[in-house]
C-alpha atoms as a PDB file:
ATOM      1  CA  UNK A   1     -41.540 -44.983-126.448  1.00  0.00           C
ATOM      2  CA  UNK A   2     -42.279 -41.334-125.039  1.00  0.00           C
ATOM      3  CA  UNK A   3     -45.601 -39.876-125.885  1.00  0.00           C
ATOM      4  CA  UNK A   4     -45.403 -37.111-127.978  1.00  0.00           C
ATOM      5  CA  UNK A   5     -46.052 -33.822-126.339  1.00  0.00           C
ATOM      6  CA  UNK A   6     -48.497 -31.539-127.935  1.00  0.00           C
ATOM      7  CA  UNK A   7     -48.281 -27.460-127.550  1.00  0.00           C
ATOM      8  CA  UNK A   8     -52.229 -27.292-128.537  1.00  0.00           C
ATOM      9  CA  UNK A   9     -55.041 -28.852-126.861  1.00  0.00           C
ATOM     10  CA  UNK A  10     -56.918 -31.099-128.829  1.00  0.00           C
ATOM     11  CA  UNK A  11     -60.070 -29.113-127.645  1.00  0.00           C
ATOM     12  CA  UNK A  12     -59.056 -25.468-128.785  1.00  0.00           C
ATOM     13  CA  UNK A  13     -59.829 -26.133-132.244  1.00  0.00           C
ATOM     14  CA  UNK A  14     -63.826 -25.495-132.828  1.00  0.00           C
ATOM     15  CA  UNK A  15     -65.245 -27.911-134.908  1.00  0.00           C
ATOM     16  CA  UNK A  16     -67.665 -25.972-136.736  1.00  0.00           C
ATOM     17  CA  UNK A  17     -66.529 -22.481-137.481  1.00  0.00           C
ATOM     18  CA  UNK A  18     -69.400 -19.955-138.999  1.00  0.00           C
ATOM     19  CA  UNK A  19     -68.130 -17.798-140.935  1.00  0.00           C
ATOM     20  CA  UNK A  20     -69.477 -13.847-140.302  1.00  0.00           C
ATOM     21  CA  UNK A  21     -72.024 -13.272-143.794  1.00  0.00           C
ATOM     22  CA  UNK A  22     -71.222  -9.332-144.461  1.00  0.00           C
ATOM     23  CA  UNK A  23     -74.900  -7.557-145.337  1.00  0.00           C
ATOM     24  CA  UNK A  24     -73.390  -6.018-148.348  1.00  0.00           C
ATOM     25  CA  UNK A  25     -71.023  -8.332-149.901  1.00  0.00           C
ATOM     26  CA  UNK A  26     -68.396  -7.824-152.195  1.00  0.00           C
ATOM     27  CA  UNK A  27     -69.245  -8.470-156.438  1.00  0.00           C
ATOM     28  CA  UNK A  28     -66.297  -7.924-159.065  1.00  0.00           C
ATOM     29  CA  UNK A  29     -67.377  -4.214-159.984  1.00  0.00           C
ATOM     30  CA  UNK A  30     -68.368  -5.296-163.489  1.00  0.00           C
ATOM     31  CA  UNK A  31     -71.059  -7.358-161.825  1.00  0.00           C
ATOM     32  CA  UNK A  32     -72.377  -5.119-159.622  1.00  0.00           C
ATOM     33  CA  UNK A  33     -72.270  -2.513-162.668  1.00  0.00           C
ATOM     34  CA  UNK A  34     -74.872  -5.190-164.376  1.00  0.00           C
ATOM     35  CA  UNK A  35     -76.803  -5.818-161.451  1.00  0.00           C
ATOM     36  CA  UNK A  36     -77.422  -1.713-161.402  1.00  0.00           C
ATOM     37  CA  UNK A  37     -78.137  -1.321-164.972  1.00  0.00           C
ATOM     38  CA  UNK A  38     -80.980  -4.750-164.854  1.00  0.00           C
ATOM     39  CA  UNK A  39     -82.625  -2.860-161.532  1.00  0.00           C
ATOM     40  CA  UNK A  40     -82.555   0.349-163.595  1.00  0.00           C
ATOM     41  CA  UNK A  41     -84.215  -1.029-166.254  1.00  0.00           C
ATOM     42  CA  UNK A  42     -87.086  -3.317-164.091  1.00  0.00           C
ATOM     43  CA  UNK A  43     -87.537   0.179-162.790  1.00  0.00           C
ATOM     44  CA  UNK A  44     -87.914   2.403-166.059  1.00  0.00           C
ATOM     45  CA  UNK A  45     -89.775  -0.555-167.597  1.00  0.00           C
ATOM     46  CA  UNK A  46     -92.244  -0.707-164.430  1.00  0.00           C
ATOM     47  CA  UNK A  47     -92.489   3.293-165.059  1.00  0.00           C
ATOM     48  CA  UNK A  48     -93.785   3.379-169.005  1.00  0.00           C
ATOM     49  CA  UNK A  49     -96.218   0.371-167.834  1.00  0.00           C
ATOM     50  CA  UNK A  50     -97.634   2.878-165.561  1.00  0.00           C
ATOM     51  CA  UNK A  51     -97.829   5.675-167.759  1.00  0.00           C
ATOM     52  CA  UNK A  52     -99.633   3.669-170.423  1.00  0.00           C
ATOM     53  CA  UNK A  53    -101.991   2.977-168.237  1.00  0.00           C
ATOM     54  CA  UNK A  54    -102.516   6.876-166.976  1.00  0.00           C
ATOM     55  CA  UNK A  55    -102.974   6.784-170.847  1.00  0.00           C
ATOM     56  CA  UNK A  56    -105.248   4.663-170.944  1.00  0.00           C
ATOM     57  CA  UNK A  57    -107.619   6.092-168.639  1.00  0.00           C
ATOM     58  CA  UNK A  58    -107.211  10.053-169.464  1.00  0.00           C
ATOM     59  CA  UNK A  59    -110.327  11.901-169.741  1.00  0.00           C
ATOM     60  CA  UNK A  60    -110.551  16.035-169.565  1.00  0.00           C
ATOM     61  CA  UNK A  61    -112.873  14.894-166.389  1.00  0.00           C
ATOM     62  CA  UNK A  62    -109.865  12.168-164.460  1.00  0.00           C
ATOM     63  CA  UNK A  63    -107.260  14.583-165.602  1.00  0.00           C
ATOM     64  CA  UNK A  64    -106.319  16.436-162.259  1.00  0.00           C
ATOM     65  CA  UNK A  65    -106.471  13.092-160.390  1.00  0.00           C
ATOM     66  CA  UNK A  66    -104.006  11.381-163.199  1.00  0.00           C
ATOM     67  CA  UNK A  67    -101.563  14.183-162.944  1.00  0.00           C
ATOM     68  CA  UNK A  68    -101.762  13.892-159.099  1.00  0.00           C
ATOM     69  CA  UNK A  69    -100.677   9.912-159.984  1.00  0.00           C
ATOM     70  CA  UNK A  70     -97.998  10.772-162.164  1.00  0.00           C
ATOM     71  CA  UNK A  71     -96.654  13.365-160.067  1.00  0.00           C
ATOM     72  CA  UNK A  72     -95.597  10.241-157.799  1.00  0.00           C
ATOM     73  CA  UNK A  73     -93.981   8.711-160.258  1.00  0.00           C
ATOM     74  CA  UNK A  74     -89.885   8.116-160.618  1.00  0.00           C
ATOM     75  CA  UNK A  75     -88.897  10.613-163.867  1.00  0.00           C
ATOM     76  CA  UNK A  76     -85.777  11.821-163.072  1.00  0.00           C
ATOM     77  CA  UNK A  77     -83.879  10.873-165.969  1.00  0.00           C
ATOM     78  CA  UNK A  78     -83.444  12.036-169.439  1.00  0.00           C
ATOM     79  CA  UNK A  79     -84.306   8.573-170.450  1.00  0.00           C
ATOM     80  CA  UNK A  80     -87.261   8.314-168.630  1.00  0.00           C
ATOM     81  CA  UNK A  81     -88.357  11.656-169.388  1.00  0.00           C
ATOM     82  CA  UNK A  82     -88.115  11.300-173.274  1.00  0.00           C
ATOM     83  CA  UNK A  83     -89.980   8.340-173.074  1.00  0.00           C
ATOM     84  CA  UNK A  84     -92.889   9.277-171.360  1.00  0.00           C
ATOM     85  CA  UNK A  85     -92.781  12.351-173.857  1.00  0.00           C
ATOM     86  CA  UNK A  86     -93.190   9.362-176.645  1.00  0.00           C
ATOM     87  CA  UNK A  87     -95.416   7.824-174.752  1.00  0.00           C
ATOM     88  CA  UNK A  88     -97.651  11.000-174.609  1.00  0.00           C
ATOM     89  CA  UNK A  89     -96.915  11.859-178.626  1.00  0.00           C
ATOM     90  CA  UNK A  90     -97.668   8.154-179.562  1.00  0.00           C
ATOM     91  CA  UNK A  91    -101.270   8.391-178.225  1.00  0.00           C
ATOM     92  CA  UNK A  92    -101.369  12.233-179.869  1.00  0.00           C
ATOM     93  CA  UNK A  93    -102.001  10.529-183.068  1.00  0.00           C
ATOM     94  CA  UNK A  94    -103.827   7.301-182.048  1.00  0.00           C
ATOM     95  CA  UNK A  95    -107.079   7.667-183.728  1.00  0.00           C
ATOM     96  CA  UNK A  96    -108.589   8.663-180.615  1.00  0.00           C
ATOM     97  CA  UNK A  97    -106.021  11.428-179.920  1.00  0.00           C
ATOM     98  CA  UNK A  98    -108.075  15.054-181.513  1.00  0.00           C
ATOM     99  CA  UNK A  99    -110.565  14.533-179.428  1.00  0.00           C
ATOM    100  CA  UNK A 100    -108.493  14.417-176.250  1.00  0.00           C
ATOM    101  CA  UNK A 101    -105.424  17.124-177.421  1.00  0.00           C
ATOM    102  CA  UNK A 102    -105.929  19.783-175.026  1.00  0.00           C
ATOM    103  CA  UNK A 103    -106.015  16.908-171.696  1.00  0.00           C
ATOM    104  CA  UNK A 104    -102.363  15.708-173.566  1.00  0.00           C
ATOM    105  CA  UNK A 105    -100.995  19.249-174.113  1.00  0.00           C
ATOM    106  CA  UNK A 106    -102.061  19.881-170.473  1.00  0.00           C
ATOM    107  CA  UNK A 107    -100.201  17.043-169.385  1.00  0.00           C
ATOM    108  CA  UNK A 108     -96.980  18.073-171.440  1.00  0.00           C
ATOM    109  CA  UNK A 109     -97.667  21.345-169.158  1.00  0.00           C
ATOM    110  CA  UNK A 110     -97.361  19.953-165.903  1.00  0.00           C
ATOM    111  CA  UNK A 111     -94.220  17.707-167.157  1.00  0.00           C
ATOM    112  CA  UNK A 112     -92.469  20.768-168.115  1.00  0.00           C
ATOM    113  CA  UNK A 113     -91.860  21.533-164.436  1.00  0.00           C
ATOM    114  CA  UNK A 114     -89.942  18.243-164.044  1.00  0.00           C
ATOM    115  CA  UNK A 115     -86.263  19.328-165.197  1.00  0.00           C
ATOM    116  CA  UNK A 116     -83.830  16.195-165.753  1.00  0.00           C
ATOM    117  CA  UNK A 117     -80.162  16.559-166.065  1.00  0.00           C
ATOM    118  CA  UNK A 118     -78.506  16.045-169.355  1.00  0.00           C
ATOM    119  CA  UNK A 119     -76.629  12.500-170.266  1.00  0.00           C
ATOM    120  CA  UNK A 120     -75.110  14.271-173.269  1.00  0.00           C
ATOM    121  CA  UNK A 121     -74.068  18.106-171.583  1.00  0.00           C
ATOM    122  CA  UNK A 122     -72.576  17.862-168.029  1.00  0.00           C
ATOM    123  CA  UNK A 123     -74.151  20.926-165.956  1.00  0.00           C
ATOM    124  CA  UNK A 124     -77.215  20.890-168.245  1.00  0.00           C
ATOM    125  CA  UNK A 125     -80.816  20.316-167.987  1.00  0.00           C
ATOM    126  CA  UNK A 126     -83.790  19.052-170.113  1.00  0.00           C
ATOM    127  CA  UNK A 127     -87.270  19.152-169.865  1.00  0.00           C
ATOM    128  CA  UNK A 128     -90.320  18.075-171.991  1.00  0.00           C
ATOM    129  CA  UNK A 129     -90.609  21.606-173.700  1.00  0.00           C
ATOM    130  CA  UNK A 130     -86.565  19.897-175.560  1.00  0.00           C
ATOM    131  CA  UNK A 131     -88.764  16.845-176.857  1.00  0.00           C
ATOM    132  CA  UNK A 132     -91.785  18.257-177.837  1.00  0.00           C
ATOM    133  CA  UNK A 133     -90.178  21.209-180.158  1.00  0.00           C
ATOM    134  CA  UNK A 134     -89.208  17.490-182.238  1.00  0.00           C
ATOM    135  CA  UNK A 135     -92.867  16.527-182.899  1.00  0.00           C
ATOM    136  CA  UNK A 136     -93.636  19.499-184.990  1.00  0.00           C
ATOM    137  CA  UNK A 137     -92.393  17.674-188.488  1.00  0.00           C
ATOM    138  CA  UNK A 138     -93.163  14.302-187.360  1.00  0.00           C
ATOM    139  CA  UNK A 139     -96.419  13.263-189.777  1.00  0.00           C
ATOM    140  CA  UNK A 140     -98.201  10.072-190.107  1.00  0.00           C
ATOM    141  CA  UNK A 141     -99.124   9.350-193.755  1.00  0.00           C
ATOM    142  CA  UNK A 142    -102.909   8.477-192.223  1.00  0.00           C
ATOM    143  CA  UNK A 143    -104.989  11.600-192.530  1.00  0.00           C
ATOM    144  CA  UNK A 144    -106.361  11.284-189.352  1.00  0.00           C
ATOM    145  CA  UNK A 145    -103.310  10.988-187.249  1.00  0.00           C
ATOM    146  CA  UNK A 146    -101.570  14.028-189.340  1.00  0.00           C
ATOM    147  CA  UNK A 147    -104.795  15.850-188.150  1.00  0.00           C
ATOM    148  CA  UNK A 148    -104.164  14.892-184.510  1.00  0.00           C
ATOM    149  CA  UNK A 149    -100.674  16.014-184.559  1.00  0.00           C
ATOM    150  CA  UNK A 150    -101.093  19.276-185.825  1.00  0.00           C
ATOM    151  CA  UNK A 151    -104.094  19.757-183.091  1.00  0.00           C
ATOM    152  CA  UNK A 152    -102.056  18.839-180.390  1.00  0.00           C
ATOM    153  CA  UNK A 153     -98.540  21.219-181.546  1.00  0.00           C
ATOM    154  CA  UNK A 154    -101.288  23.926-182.091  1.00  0.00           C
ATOM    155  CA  UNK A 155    -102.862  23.440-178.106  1.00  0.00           C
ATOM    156  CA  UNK A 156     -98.629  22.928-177.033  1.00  0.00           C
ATOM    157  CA  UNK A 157     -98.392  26.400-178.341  1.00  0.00           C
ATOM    158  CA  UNK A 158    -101.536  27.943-176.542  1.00  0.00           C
ATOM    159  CA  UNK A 159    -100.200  26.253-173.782  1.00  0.00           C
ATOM    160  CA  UNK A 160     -96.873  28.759-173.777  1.00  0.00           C
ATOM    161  CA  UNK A 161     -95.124  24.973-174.926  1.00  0.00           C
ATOM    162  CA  UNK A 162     -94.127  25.800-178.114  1.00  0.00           C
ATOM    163  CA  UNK A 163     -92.535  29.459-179.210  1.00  0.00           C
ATOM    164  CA  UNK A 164     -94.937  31.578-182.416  1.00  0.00           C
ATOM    165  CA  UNK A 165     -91.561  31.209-184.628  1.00  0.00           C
ATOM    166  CA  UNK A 166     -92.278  27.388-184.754  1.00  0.00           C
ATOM    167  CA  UNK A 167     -95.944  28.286-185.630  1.00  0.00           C
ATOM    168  CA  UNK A 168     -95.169  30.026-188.298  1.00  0.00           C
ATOM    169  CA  UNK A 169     -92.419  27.592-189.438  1.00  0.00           C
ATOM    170  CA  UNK A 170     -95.363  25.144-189.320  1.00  0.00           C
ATOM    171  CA  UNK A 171     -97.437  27.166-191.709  1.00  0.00           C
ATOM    172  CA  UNK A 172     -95.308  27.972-194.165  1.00  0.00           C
ATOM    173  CA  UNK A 173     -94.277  24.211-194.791  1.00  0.00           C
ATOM    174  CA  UNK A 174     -98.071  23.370-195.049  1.00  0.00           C
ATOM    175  CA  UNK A 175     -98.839  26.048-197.440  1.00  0.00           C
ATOM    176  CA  UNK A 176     -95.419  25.195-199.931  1.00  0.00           C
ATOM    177  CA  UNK A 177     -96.396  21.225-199.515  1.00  0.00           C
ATOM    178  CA  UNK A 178     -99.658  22.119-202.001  1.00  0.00           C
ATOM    179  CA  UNK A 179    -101.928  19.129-201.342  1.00  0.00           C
ATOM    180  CA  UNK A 180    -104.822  18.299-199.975  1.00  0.00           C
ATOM    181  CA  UNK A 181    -103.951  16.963-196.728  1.00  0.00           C
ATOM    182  CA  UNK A 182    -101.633  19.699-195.649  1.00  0.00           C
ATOM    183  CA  UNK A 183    -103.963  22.004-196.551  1.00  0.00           C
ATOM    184  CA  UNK A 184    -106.659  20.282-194.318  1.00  0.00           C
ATOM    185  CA  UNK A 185    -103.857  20.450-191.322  1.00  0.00           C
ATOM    186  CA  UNK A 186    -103.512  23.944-192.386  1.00  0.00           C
ATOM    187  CA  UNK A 187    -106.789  24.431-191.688  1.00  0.00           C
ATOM    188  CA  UNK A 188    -107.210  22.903-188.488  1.00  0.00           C
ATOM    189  CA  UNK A 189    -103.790  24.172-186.965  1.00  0.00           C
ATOM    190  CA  UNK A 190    -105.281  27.827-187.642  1.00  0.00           C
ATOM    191  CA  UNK A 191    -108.453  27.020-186.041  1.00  0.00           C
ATOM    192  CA  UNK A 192    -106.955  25.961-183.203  1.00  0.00           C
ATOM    193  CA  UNK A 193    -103.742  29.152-182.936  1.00  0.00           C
ATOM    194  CA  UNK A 194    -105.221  31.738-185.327  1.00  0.00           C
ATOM    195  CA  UNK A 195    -106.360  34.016-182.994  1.00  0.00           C
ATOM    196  CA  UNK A 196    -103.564  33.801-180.472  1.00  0.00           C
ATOM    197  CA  UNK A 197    -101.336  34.633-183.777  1.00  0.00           C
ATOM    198  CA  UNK A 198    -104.089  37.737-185.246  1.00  0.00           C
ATOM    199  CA  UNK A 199    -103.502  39.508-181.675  1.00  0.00           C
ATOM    200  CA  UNK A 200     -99.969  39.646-182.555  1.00  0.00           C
ATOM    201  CA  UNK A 201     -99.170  40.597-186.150  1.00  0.00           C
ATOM    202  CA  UNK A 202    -101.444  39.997-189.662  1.00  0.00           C
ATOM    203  CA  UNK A 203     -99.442  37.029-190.152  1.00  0.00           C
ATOM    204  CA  UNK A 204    -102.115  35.821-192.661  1.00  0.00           C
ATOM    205  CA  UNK A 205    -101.664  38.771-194.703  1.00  0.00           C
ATOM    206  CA  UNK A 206     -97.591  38.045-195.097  1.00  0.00           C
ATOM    207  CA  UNK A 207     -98.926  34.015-195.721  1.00  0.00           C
ATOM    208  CA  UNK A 208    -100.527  35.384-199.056  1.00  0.00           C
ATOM    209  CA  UNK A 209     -97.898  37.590-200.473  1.00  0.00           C
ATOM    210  CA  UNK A 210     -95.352  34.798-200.100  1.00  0.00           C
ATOM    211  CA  UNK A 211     -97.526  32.234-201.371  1.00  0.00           C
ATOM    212  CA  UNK A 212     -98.090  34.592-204.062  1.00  0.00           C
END
């Protein structure tokens, strides 16, 4: 019998091949879509944690070396810019919060310089001064934390934050709500702007007549 003849040596065929691993390799784009949007949120997630605890530790006296913290920090989206704002407004009327209103207005201050582009407008921006025109009818029904709240918009607008029209929006709505605890805000919101305001117009005076 003739011995078959073979074209390819037995011993040109490697016996274990290794294939080449690529650094990046390819996902189904769905996946890597998911894989983005888990990262993004470990990220934004890992963000607020830090915030909270700038929060936690704000005093008028740490406040320049805070800011210098969360200068370092990641905001650079809308999302993660409106909820630091929160963040911020949600210890505004902790019970803690009058006493400390100027440090938080401050701190809305310096994030005002951080602009964000817009996930709803294409070619637009936001910054915290878009968020914090919201808090102005946002009330708790605790005395105390309507009190902070009304501090705090009154130092946003000494701050340049908030615009005199929303002031006097603000006033007007405390004086037609006729009870004791708007009346109390009332108070303390023109203890804290009334002067800015008298060095402007007699608002006060115009208060009266319509009240009247």
């Amino acid at each position: 019998m003739e011995q078959e003849n073979s074209n390819v040596p037995s011993n040109s065929i490697p016996q274990d091949v290794i294939l080449h691993k690529a650094e990046s390799p390819w996902r189904p784009r769905r996946k890597q879509d998911q894989t983005e949007t888990d990262e993004d949120t470990k990220v934004t997630a890992e963000l607020y944690k830090k915030v909270r605890s700038i929060l936690n530790k704000l005093t008028p006296q740490k406040f320049q070396s805070l800011v210098k913290q969360l200068s370092k920090m990641e905001i650079n989206t809308e999302e993660r810019l409106n909820g630091v704002t929160d963040l911020i407004f949600e210890r505004v009327i902790d019970i803690r919060g009058p006493c400390y209103c100027v440090a938080y207005a401050s701190m809305c201050r310096y994030l005002a310089m951080i602009k964000v582009q817009s996930t709803s407008k294409q070619g637009e921006y936001r910054n915290v001064k878009n968020y914090v025109r919201n808090w102005k009818s946002q009330k708790s029904k605790k005395k105390n934390r309507a009190l902070g709240n009304i501090r705090f918009v009154g130092e946003l607008f000494n701050l340049k934050m908030l615009t005199e029209n929303i002031m006097h929006d603000c006033v007007f709505k405390l004086l037609r709500a006729q009870d004791e605890k708007s009346l109390e805000c009332l108070c303390r919101l023109l203890s804290t702007i009334g002067k800015e305001l008298d060095t402007k117009k007699p608002w006060l005076e115009s208060y009266l007549i319509n009240k009247q």
